[in-house]
C-alpha atoms as a PDB file:
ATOM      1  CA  UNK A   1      10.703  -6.947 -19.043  1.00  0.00           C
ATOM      2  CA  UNK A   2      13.283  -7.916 -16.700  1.00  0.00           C
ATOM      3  CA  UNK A   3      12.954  -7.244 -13.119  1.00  0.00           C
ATOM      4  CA  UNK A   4      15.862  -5.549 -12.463  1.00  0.00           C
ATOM      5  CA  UNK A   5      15.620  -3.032 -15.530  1.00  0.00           C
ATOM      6  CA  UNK A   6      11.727  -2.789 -14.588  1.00  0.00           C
ATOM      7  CA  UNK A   7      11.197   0.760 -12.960  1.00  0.00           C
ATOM      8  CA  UNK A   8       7.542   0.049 -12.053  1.00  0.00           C
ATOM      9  CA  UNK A   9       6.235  -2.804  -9.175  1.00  0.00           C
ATOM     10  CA  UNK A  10       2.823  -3.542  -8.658  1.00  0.00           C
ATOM     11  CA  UNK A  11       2.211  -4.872  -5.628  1.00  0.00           C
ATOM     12  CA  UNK A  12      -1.115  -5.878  -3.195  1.00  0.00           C
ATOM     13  CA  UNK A  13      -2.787  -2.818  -0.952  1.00  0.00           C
ATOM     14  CA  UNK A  14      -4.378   0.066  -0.755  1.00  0.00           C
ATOM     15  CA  UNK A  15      -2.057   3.550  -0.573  1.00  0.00           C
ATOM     16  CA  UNK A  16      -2.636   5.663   2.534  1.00  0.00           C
ATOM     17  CA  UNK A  17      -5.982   8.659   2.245  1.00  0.00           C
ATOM     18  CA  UNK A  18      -3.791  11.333   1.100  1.00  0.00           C
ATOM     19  CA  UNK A  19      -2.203   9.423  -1.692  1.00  0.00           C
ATOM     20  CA  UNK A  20      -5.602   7.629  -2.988  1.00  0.00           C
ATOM     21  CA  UNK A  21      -6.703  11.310  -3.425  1.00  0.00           C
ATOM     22  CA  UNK A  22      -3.689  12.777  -5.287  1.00  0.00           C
ATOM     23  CA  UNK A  23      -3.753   9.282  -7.359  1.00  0.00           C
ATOM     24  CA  UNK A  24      -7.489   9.983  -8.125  1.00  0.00           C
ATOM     25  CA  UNK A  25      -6.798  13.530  -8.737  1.00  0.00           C
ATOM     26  CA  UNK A  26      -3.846  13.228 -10.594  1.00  0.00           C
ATOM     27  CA  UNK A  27      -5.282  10.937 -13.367  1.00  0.00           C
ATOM     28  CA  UNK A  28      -8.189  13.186 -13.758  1.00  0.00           C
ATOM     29  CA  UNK A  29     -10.836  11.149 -11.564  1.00  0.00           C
ATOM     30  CA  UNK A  30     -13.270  12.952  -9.206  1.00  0.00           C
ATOM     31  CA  UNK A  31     -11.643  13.796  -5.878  1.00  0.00           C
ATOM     32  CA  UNK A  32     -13.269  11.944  -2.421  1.00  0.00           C
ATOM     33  CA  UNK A  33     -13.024  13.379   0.919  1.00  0.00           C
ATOM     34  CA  UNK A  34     -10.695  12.146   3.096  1.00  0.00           C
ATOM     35  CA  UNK A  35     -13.697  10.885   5.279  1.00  0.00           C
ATOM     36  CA  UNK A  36     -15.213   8.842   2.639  1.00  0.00           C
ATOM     37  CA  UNK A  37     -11.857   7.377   1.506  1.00  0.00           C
ATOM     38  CA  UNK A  38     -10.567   6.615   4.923  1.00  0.00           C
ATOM     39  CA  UNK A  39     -13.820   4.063   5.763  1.00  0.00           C
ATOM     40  CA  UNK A  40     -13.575   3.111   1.948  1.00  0.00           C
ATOM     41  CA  UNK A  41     -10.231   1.406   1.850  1.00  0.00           C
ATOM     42  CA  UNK A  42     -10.551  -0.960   4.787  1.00  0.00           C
ATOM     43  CA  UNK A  43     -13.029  -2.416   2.786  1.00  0.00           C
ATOM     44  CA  UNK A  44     -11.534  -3.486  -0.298  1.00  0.00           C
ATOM     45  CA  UNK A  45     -11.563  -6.653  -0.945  1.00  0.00           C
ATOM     46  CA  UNK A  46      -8.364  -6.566  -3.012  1.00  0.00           C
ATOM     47  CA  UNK A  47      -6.623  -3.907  -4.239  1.00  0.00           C
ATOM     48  CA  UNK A  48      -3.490  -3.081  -5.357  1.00  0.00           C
ATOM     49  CA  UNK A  49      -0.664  -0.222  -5.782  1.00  0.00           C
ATOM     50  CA  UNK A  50       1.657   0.868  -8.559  1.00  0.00           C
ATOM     51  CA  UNK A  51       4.945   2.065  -7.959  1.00  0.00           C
ATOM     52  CA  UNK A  52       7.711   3.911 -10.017  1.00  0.00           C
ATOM     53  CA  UNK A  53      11.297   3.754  -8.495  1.00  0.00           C
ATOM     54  CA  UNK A  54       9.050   3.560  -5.189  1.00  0.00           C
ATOM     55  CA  UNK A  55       6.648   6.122  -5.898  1.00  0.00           C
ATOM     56  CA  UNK A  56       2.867   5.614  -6.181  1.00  0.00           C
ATOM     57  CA  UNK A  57       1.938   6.301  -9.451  1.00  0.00           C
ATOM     58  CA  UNK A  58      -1.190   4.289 -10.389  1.00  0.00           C
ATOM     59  CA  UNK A  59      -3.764   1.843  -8.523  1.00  0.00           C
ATOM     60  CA  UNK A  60      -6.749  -0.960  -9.002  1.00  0.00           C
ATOM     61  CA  UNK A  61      -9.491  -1.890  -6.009  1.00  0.00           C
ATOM     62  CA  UNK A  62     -12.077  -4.592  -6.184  1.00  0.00           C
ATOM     63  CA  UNK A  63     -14.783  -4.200  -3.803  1.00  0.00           C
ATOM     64  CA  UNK A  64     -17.620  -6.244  -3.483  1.00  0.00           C
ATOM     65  CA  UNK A  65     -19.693  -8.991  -0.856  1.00  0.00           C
ATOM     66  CA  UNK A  66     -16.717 -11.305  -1.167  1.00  0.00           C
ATOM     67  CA  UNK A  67     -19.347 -13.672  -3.015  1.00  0.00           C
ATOM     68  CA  UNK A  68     -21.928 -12.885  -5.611  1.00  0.00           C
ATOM     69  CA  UNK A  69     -20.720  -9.257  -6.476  1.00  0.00           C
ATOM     70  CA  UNK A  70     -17.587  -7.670  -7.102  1.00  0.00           C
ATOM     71  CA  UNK A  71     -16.864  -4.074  -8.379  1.00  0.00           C
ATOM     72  CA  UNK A  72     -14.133  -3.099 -10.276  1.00  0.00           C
ATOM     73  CA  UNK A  73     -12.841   0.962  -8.990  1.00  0.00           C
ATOM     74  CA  UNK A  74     -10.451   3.152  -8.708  1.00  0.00           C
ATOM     75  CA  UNK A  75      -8.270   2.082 -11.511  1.00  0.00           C
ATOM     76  CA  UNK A  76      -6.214   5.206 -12.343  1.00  0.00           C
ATOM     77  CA  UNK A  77      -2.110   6.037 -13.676  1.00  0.00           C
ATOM     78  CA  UNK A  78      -0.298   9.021 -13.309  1.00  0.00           C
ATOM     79  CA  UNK A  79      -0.345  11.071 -16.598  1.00  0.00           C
ATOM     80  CA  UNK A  80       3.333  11.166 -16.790  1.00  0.00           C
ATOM     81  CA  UNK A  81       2.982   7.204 -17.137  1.00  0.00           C
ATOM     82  CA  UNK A  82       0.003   6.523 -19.199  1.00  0.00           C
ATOM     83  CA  UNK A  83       0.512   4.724 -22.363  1.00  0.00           C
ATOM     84  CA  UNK A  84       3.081   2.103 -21.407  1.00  0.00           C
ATOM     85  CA  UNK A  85       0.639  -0.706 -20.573  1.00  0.00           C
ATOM     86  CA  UNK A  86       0.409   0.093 -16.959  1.00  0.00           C
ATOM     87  CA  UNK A  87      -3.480  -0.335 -16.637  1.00  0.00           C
ATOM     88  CA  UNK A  88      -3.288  -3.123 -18.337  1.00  0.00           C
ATOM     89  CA  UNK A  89      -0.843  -4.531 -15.964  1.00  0.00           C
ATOM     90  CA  UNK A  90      -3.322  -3.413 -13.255  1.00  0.00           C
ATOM     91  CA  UNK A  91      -6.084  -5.081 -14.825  1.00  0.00           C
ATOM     92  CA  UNK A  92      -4.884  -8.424 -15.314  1.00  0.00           C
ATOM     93  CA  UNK A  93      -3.574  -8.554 -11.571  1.00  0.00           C
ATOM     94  CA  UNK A  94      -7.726  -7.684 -10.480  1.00  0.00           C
ATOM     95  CA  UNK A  95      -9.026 -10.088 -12.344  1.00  0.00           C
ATOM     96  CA  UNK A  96      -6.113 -12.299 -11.829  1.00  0.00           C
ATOM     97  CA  UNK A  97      -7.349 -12.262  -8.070  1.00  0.00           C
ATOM     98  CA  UNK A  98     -10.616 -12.440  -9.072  1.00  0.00           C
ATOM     99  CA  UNK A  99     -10.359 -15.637 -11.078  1.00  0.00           C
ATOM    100  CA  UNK A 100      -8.505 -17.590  -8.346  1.00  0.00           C
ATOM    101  CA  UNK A 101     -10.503 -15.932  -5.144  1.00  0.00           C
ATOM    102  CA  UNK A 102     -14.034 -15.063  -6.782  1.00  0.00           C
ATOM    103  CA  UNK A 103     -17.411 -17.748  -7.112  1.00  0.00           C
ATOM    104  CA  UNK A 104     -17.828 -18.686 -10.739  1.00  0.00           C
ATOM    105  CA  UNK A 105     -21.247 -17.200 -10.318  1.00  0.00           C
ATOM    106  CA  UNK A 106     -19.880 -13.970  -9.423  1.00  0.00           C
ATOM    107  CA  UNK A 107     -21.387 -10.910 -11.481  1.00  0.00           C
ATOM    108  CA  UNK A 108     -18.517  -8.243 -11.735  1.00  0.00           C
ATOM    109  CA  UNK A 109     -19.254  -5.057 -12.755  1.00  0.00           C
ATOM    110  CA  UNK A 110     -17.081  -1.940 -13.264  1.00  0.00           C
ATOM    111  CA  UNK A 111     -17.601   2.039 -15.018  1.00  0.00           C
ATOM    112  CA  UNK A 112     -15.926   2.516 -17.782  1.00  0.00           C
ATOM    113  CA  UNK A 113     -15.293   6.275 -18.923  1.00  0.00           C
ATOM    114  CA  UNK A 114     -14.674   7.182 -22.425  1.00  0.00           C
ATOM    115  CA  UNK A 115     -12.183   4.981 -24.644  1.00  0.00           C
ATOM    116  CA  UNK A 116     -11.171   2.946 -21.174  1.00  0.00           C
ATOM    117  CA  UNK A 117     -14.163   0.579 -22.146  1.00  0.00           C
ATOM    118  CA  UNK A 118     -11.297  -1.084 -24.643  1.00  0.00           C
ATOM    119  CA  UNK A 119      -8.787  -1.704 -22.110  1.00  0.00           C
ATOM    120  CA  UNK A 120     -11.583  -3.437 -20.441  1.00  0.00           C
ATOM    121  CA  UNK A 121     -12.891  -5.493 -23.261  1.00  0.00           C
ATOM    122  CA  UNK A 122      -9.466  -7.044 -23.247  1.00  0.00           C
ATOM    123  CA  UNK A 123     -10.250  -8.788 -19.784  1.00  0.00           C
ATOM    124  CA  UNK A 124     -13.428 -10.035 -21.018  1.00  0.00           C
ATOM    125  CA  UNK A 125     -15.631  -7.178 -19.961  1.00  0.00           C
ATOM    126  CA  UNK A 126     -18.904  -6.372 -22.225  1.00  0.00           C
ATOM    127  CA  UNK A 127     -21.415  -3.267 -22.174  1.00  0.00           C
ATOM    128  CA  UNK A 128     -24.324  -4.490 -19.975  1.00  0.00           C
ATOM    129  CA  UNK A 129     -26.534  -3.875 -22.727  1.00  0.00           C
ATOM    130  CA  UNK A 130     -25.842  -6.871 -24.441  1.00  0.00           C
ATOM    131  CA  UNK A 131     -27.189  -8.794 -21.805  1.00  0.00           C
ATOM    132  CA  UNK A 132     -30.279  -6.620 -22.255  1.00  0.00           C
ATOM    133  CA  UNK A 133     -29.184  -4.237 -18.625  1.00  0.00           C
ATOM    134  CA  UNK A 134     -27.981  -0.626 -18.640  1.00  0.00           C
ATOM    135  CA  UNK A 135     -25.610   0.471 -15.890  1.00  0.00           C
ATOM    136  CA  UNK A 136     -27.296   3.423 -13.678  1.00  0.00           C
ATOM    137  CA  UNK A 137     -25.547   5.602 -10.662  1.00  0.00           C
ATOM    138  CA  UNK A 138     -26.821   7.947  -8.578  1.00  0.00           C
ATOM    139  CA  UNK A 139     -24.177  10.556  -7.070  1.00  0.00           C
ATOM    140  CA  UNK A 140     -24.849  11.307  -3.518  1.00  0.00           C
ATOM    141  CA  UNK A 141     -24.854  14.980  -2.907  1.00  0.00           C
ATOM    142  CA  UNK A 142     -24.453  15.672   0.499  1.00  0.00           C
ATOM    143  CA  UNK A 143     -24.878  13.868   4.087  1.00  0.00           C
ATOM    144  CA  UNK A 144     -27.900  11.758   4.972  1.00  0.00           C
END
């Protein structure tokens, strides 16, 4: 699509506490607390934002060591824009960045939630049971 006709830029960062929330929020992800988020985003390791006619209306982080792990989060869309490609335009820019910044040894790992896991298969991402893993989380529940 041309740039000029293009409503939507994606562009390196992190959005501000308030907006990673209503992002989060918005596309139906758990909310954070503005404590958690706010020492969160300084440590991204790359992220970036997505912007309609200058609004923020989606968003991708990779956080990680910077060397033998990398995790991707946070990749979410505004409702109002989901189905026009634009986490798949997210995507490739993450692992873009991780291609050209990341060791080749580098074990990346991400969630996926529901039929997301195809989006993700397109960038080369596999259930960890084939390599004979499961994925586990705990959720923290309250302060240590």
């Amino acid at each position: 699509m041309n740039e000029s006709t293009d409503p939507y830029l994606l562009e390196p960062g992190v959005p501000p506490v308030d907006v990673f929330q209503r992002l989060r929020t918005d596309a139906g992800l758990s909310d954070k607390s503005p404590e958690a988020v706010a020492l969160a985003l300084p440590n991204t390791w790359y992220g970036v934002v997505l912007r309609h006619r200058g609004e923020p209306i989606g968003m991708g982080r990779i956080i990680g060591d910077g060397g033998t792990a990398f995790q991707i989060v946070d990749i979410c869309v505004h409702p109002d824009h989901q189905g026009a490609g634009l986490g798949k335009r997210i995507m490739a820019a993450l692992t873009e960045e991780l291609e050209r910044r990341a060791p080749a040894t580098a074990y990346v790992s991400l969630v996926a939630d529901g039929p997301a896991k195809f989006l993700y298969e397109k960038f080369g991402f596999v259930e960890t049971s084939s390599y004979g893993s499961v994925g586990m989380s705990r959720m923290m529940t309250g302060a240590q």
